[in-house]
Protein backbone atom coordinates (compact mmCIF):
# COMPACT_ATOMS: atom_id res chain seq x y z
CA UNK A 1 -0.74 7.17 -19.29
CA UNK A 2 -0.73 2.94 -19.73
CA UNK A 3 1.58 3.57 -23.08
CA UNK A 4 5.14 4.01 -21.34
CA UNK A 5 8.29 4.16 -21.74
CA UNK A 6 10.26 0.80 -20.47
CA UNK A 7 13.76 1.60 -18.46
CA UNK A 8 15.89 -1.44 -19.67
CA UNK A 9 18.21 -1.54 -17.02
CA UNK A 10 16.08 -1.34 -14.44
CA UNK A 11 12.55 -3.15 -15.67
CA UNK A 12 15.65 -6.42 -16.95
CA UNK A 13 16.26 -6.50 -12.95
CA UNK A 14 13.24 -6.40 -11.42
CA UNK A 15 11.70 -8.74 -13.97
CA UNK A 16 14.61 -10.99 -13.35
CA UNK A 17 13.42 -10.75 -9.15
CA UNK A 18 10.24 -11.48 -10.02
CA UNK A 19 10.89 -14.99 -11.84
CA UNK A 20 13.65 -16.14 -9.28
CA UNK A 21 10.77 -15.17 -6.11
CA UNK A 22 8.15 -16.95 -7.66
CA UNK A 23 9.98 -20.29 -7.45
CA UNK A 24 10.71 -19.64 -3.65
CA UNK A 25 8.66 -19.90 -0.65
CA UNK A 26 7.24 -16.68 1.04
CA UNK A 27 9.98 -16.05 3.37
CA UNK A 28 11.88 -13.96 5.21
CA UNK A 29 15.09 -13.00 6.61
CA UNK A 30 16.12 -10.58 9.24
CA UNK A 31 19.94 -9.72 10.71
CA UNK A 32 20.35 -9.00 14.02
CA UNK A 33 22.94 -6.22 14.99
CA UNK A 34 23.64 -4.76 18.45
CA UNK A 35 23.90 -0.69 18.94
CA UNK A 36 27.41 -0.51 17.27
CA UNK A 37 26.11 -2.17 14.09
CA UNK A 38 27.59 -5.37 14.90
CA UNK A 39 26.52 -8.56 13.53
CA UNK A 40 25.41 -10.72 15.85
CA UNK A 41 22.69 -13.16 14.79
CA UNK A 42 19.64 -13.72 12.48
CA UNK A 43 16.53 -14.43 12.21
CA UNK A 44 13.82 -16.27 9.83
CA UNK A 45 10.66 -16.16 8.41
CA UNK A 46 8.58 -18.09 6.78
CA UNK A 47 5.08 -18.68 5.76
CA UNK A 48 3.06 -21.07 7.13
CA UNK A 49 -0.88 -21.00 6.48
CA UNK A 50 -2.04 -18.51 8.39
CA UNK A 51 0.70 -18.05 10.43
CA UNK A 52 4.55 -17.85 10.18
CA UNK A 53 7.37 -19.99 11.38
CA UNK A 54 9.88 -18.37 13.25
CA UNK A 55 13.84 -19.12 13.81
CA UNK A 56 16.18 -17.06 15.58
CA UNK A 57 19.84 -17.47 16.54
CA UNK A 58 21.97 -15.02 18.35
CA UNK A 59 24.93 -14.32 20.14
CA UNK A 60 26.44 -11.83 22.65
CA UNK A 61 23.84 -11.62 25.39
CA UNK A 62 23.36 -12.47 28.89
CA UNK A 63 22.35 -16.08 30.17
CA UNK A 64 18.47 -16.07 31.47
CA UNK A 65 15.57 -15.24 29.30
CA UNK A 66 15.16 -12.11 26.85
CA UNK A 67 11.49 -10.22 25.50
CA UNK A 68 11.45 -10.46 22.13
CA UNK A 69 9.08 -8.35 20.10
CA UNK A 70 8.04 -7.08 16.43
CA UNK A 71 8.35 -3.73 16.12
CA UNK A 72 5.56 -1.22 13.61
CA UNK A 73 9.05 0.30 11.93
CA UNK A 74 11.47 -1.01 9.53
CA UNK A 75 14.13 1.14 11.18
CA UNK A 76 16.79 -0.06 13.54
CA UNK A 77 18.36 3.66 14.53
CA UNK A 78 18.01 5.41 17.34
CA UNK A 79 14.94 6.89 18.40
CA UNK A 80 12.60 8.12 21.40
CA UNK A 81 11.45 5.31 23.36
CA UNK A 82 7.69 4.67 24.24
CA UNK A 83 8.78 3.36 27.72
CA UNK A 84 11.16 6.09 28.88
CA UNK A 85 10.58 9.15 26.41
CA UNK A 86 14.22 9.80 25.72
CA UNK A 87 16.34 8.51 22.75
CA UNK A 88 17.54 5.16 23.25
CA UNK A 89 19.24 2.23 20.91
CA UNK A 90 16.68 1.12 18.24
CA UNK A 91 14.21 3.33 19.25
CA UNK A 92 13.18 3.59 15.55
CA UNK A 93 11.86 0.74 14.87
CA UNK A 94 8.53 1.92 16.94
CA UNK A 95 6.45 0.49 19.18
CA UNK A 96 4.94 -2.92 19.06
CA UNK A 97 3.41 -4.30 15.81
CA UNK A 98 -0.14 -3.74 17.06
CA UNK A 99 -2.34 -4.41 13.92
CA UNK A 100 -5.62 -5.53 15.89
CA UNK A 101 -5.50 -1.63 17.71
CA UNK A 102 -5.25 -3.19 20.90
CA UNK A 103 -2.99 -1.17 22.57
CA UNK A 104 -2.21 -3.70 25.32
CA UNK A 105 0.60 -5.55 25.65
CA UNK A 106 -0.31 -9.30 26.15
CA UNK A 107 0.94 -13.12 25.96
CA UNK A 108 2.17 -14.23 22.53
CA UNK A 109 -1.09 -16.40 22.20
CA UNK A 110 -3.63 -13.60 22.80
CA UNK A 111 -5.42 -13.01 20.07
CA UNK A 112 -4.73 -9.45 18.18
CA UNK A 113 -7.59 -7.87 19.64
CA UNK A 114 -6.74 -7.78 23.21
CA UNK A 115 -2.44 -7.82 22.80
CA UNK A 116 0.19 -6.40 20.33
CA UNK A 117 0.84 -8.78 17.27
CA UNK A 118 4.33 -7.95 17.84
CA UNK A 119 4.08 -9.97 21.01
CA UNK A 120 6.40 -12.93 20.69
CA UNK A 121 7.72 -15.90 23.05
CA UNK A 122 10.76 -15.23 24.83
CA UNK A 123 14.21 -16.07 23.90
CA UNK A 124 16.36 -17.67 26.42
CA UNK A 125 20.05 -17.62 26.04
CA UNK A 126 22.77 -20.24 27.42
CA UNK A 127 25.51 -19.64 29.46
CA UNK A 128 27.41 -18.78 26.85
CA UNK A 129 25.69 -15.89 25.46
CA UNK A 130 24.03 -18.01 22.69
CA UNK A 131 20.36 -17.72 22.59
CA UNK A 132 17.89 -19.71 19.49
CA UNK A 133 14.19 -19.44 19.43
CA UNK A 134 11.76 -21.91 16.90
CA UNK A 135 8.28 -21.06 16.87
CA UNK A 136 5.00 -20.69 14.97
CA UNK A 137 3.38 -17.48 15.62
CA UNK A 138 -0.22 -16.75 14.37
CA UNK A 139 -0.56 -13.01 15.21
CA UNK A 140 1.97 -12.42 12.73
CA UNK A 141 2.35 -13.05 8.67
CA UNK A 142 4.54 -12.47 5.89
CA UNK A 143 1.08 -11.06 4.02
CA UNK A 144 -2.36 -9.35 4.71
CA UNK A 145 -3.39 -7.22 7.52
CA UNK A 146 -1.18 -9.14 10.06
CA UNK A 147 1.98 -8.47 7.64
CA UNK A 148 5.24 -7.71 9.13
CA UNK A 149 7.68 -7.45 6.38
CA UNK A 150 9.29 -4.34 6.14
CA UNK A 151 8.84 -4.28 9.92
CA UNK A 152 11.95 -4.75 12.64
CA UNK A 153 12.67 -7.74 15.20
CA UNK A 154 13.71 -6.50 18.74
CA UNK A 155 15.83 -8.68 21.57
CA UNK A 156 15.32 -7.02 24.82
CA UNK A 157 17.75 -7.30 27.71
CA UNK A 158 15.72 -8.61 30.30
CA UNK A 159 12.80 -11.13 30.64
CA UNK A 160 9.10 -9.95 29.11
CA UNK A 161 6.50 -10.55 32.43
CA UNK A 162 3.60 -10.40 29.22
CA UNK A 163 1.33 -8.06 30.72
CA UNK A 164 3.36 -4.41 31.64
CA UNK A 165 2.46 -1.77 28.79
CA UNK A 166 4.33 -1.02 26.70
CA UNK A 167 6.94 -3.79 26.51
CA UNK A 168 6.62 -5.98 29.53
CA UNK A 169 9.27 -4.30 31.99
CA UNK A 170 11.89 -6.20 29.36
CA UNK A 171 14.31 -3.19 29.67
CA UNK A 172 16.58 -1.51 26.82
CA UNK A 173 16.62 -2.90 23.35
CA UNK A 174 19.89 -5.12 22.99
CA UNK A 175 19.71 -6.30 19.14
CA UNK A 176 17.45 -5.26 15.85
CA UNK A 177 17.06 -6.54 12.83
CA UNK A 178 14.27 -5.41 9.51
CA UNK A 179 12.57 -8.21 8.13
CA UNK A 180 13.33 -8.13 4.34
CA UNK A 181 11.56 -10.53 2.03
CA UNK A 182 13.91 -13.56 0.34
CA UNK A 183 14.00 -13.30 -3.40
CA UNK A 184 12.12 -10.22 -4.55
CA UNK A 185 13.42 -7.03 -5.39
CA UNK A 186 11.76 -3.55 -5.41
CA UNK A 187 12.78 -0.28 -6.12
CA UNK A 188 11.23 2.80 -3.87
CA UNK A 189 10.45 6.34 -4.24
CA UNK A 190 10.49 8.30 -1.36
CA UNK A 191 8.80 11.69 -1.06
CA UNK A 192 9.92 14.60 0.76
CA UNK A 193 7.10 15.76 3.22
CA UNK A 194 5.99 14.45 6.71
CA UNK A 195 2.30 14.34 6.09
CA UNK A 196 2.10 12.77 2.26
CA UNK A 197 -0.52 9.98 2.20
CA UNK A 198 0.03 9.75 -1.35
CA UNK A 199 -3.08 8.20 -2.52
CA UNK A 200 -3.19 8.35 -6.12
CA UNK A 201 -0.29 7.41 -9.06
CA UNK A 202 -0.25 7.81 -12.95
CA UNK A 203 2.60 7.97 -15.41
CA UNK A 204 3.55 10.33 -18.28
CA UNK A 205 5.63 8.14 -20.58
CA UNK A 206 6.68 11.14 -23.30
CA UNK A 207 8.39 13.34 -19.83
CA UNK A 208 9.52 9.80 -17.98
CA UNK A 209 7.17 11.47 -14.95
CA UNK A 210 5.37 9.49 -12.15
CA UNK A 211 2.72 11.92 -10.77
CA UNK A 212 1.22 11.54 -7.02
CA UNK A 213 -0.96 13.27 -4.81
CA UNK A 214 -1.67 13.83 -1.27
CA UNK A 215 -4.66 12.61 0.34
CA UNK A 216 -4.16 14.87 2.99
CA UNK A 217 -3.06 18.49 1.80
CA UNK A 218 -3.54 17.70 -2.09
CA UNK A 219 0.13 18.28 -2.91
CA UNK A 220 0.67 16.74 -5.98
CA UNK A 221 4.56 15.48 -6.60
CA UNK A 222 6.20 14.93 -10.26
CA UNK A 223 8.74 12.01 -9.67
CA UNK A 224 11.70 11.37 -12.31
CA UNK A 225 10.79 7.25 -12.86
CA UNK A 226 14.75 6.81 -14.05
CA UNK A 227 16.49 8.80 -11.12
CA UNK A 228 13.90 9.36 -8.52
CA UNK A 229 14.31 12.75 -8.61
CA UNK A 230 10.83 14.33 -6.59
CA UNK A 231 9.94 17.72 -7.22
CA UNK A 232 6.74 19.46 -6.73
CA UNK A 233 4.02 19.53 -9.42
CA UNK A 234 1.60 21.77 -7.45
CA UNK A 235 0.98 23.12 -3.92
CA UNK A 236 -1.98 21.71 -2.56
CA UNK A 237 -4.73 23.97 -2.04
CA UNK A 238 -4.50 25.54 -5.17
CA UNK A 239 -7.84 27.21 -6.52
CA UNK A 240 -9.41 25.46 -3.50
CA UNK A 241 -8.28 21.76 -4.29
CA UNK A 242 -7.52 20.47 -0.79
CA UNK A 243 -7.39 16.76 -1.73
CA UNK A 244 -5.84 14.84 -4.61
CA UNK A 245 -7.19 11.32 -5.05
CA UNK A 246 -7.25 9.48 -8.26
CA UNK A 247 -5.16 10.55 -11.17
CA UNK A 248 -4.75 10.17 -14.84
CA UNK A 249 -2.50 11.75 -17.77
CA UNK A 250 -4.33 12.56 -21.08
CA UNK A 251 -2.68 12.23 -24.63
CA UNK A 252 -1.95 16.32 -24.44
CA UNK A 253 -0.03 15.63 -21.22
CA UNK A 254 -2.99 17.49 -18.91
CA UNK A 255 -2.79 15.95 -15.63
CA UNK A 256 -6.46 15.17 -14.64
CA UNK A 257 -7.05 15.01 -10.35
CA UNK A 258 -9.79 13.46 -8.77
CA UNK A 259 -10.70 15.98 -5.23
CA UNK A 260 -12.53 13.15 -3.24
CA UNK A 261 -14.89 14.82 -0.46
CA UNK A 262 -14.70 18.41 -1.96
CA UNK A 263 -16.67 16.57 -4.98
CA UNK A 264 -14.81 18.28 -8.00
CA UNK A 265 -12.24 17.11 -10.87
CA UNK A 266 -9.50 19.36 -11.87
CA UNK A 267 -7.74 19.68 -14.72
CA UNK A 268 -3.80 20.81 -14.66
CA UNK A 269 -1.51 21.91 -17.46
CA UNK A 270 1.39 19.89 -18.62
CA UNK A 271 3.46 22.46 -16.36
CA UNK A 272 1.10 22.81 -13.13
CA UNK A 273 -1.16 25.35 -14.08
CA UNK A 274 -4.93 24.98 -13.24
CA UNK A 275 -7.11 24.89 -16.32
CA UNK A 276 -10.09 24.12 -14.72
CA UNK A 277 -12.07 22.97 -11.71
CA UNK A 278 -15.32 20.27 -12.43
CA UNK A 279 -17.88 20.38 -9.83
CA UNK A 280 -20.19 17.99 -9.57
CA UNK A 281 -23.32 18.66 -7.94
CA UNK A 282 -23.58 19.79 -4.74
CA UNK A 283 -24.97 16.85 -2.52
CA UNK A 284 -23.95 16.32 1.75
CA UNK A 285 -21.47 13.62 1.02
CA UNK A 286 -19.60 13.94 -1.92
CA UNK A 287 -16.47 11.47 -2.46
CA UNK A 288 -15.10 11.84 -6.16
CA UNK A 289 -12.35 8.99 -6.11
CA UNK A 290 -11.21 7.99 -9.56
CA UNK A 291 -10.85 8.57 -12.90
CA UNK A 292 -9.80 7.08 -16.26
CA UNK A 293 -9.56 8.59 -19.94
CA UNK A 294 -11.44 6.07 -22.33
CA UNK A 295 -10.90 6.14 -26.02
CA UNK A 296 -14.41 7.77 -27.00
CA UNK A 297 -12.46 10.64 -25.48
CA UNK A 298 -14.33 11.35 -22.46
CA UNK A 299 -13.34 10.99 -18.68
CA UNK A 300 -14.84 8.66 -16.12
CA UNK A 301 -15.24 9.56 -12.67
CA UNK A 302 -16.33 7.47 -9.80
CA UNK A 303 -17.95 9.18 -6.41
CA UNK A 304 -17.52 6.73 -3.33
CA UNK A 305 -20.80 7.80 -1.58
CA UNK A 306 -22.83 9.02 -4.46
CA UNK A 307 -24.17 5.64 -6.42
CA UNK A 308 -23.71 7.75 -9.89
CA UNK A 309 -20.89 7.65 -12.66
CA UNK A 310 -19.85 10.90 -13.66
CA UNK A 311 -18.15 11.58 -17.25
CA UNK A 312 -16.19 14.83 -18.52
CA UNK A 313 -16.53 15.29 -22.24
CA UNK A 314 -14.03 16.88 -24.92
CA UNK A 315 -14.96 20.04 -23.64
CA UNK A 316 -14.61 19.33 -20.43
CA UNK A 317 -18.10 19.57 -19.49
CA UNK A 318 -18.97 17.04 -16.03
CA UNK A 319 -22.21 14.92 -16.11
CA UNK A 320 -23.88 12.35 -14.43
CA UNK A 321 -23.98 9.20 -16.94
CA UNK A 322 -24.97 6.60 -15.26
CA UNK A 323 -27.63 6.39 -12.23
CA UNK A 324 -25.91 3.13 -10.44
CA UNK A 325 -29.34 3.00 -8.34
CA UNK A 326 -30.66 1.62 -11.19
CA UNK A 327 -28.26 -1.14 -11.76
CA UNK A 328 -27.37 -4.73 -9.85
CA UNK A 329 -24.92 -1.86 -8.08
CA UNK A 330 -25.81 -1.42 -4.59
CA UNK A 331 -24.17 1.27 -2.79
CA UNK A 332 -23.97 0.73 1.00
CA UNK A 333 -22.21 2.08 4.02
CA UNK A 334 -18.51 3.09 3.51
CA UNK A 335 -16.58 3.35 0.46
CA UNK A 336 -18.24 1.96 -3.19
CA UNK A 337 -16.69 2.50 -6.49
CA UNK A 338 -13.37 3.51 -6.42
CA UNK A 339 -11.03 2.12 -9.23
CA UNK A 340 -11.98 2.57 -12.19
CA UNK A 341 -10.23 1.09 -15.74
CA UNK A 342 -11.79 0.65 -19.85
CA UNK A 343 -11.04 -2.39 -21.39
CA UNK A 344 -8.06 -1.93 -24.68
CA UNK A 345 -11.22 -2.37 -26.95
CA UNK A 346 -12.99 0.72 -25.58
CA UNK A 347 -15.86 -1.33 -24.80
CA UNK A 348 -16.31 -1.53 -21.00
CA UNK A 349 -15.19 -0.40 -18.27
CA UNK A 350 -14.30 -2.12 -14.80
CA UNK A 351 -15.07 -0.89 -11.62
CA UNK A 352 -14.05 -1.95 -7.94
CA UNK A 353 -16.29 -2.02 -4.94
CA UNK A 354 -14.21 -1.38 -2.42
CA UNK A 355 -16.57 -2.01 0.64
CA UNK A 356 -18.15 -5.27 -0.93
CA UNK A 357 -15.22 -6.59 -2.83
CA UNK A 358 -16.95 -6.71 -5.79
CA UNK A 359 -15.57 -6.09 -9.51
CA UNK A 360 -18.18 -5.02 -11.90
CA UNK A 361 -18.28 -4.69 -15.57
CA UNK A 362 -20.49 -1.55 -17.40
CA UNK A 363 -20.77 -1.81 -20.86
CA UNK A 364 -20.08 1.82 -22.37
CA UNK A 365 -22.45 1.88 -25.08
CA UNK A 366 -25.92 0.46 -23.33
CA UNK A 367 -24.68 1.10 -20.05
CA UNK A 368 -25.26 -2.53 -18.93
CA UNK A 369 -23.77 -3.73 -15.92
CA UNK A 370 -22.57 -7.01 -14.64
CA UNK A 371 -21.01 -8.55 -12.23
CA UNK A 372 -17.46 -10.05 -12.83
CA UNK A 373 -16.65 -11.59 -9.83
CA UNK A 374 -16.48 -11.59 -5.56
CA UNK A 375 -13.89 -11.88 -2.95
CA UNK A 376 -11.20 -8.73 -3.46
CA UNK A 377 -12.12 -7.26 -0.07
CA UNK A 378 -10.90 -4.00 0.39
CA UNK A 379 -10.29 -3.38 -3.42
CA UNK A 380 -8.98 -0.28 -4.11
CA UNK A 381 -7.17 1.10 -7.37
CA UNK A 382 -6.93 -0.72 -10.26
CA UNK A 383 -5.11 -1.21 -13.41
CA UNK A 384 -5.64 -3.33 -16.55
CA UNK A 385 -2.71 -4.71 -18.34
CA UNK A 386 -4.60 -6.56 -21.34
CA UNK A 387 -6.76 -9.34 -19.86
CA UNK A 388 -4.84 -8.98 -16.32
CA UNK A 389 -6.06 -6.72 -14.00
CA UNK A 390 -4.27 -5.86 -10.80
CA UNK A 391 -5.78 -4.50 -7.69
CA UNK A 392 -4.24 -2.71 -4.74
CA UNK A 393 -6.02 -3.94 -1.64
CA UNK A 394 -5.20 -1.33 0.57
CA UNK A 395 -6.05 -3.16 4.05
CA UNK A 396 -5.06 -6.41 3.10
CA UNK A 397 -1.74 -5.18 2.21
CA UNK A 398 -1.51 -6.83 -1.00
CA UNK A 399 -1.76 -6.02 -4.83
CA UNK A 400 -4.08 -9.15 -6.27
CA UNK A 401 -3.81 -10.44 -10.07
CA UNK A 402 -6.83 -11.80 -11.78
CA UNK A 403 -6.95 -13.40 -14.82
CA UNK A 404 -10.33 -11.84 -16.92
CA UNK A 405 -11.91 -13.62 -19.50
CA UNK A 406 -12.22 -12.58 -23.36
CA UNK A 407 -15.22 -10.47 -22.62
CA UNK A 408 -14.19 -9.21 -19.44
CA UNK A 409 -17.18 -10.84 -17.94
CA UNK A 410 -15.98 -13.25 -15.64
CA UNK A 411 -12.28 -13.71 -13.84
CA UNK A 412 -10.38 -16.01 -11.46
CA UNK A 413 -7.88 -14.50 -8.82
CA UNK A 414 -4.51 -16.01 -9.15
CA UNK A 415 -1.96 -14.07 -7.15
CA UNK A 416 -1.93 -12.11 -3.78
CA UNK A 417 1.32 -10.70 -3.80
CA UNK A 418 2.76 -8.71 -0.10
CA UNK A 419 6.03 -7.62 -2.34
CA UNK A 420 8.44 -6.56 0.29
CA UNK A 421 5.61 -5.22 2.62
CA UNK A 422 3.25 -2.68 1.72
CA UNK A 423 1.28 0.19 3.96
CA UNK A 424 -2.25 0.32 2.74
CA UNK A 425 -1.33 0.29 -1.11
CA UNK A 426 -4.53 2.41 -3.07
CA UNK A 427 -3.38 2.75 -6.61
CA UNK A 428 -1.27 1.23 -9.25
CA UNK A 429 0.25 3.02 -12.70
CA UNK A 430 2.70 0.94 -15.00
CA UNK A 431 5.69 1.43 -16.28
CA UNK A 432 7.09 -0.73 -19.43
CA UNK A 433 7.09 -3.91 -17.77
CA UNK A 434 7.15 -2.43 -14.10
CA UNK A 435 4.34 -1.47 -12.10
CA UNK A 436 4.26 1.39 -9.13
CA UNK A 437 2.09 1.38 -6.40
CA UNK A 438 1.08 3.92 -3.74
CA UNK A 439 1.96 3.30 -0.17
CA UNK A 440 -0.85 5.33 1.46
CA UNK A 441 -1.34 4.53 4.81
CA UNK A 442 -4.75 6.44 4.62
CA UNK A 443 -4.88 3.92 8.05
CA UNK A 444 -2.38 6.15 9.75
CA UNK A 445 -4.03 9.55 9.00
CA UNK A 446 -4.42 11.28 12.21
CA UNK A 447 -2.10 8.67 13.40
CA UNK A 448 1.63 8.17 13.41
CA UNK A 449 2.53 7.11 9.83
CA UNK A 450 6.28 5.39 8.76
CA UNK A 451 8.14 7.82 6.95
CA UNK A 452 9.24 8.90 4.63
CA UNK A 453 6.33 7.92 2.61
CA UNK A 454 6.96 6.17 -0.83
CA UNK A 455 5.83 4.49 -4.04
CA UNK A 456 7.07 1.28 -4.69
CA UNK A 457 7.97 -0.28 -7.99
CA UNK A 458 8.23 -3.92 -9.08
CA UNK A 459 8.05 -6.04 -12.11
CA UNK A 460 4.84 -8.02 -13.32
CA UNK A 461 3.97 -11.00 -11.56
């Protein structure tokens, strides 16, 4: 799966992105149109600490002051509207950016908790229809939890009284505009169904085929990497396989599915079939979340609740290798191991704990373990790109580099990177010199999740 096949065309532009954004400030741009599609104004972004600097500048609206909110969706269409339940201009975009869960709409400088993030100052506009706003907000960044790239500004028609639900009596939604990162491009694959949560990603370089599965109904999706072409690899629920979580592609082009709660690992055909279904043994809380092939040949599974290692040999016979209760390892409450890589010498492998932010090292022939380093809270999939490793933080919103050392027993983090926003990324597979992550939003399930869901690819940073 981490031999593939580089697209010239595409990897030469995204690479060429990547080195332009990383001289740039993190910033932001966003242009404001009114119903017709108009241009009528703009907006900027850009980070500052914690926080994010603010500019706006439009025209075409009524003297007095105007609510002006971020909105969850990067959508300006029409759409129902929370306030009056019928379709109305820019009713796409969503309700208010609300990452705290609040569910209250608030003054700009309550903290997340107790209002909307989205909440912003007002915008007051001159008598001749020209309105500009400057501000630093810090309920709202271009990165982490609080990120609202990828996310829509709304003007609203009349002033915001900062304390009606859900949008402060401030009336119909006069301009929009998505907030689109400055100097990074990305390319996006979207998938076809309503309730995706695509959690996990892997690539088969000989077909040119991203695989992902759902988190949800365990529909697993075989997308073409050069046209984006999305087709199904196989219905979820087959032979009992509700879930698909972490994946991986083995040298005879089997595609190898980690089942999370239902605690099994199944093995599929290079065409879809199911080969065979791994159980591991049967225990109250099962969570089998990843997987990688390692070049002894064997398989190695992580379980989120269970502190154990599995491994699948050649003959595809499951085990429990390592008893983690017996190592520096300790699992607590939540989610443990989860990503799971092996070092290009065969030696080690790497393992993220998710709930303590903790990368750990096991050495594969005396099963020693150490600890690598702290500090990548919420640490999901990972993958290993010689002495780079990258790691999708799925709350934080943000795919972290670290630099590892020769014996991949110590590293330094050098990059948290937003690209043009992510939704809870969980796993990573690479392309030539691209990478693809998983836009999950495992935080939305049971929820109201931005669709259509999608993988994102970008070049190497």
């Amino acid at each position: 799966m981490r031999r593939t096949l580089l697209l010239t065309v595409l990897s030469l532009g995204l690479a060429s992105a990547g080195a332009a954004q990383s001289s740039l400030p993190l910033s932001a741009t966003a242009t404001l149109r009114d119903p017709a599609g108009t241009v009528l104004g703009n907006a900027s972004f850009v980070q500052q600490g914690d926080g994010v600097r603010v500019s706006v500048q439009v025209r075409g609206l009524t003297p007095g002051q105007h609510g002006m909110h971020i909105h969850e969706f990067g959508r300006c269409t029409p759409g129902v509207g929370a306030a009056t339940n019928k379709v109305v201009a820019f009713g796409g975009a969503g309700g208010h950016f609300d990452p705290g869960m609040s569910k209250n709409h608030d003054d700009p400088k309550a903290p997340n908790k107790y209002g909307h993030g989205g909440d912003l100052p007002m915008l007051t506009v001159g008598a001749d229809g020209v309105g500009q706003a400057n501000f630093t907000t810090t309920k709202a960044s271009l990165t982490g939890e609080n990120g609202i790239l990828a996310r829509s500004i709304v003007i609203h028609a009349k002033a915001d009284d900062f304390k009606s639900d859900p949008a402060g009596m401030s009336g119909a939604r006069e301009r929009c505009g998505v907030i689109e990162r400055d100097g990074l491009k990305v390319r996006d694959y979207a998938l076809p169904g309503p309730q995706d949560f695509p959690e996990g990603v892997a690539y088969d370089a000989k077909k040119g085929v991203l695989y992902t599965g759902s988190a949800q109904n365990g529909t697993i999706y075989a997308i073409n990497a050069q046209t984006g072409a999305v087709s199904k690899f196989q219905e979820g629920g087959a032979l009992g396989r509700q879930i698909a979580l972490g994946l991986d592609v083995d040298k005879q082009g089997r595609l190898w599915v980690a089942g999370g709660a239902q605690g099994t690992v199944s093995v599929l055909s290079p065409d879809g079939m199911t080969l065979k279904v791994l159980e591991t043994p049967k225990s109250p809380r099962p969570y089998v979340n990843d997987l990688v092939m390692a070049p002894d040949g064997n398989v190695y599974v992580t379980d989120s609740s269970r502190p154990v290692i599995f491994r699948v040999n050649s003959k595809l016979e499951l085990s429990a290798w390592l008893d983690l209760s017996k190592t520096p390892i300790r699992y607590q409450p939540g989610v443990n191991l989860n990503g799971i890589v092996v070092t290009p010498d065969g030696k080690y492998l790497l393992v993220m704990q998710l709930n303590t932010g903790d990368l750990w090292r096991i050495d594969l022939k005396t099963k020693a373990v150490k600890k690598v380093l702290g500090g990548l809270k919420n640490g999901d999939g990972l993958l290993l790109d010689g002495r780079t490793l990258y790691v999708a933080r799925n709350k934080d919103q943000v795919v972290s580099k670290v630099s590892l050392s020769a014996d991949y027993g110590s590293g330094q983090l050098v990059k948290e990177e937003p690209l043009a926003g992510l939704r809870f990324p969980a796993t990573l597979a690479r392309i030539g010199n691209d990478l693809v992550v998983t836009q999950a939003q495992l935080d939305r399930m049971g929820g109201t999740p931005e669709t259509p869901f999608k993988l994102t690819r970008f070049a190497k940073f």
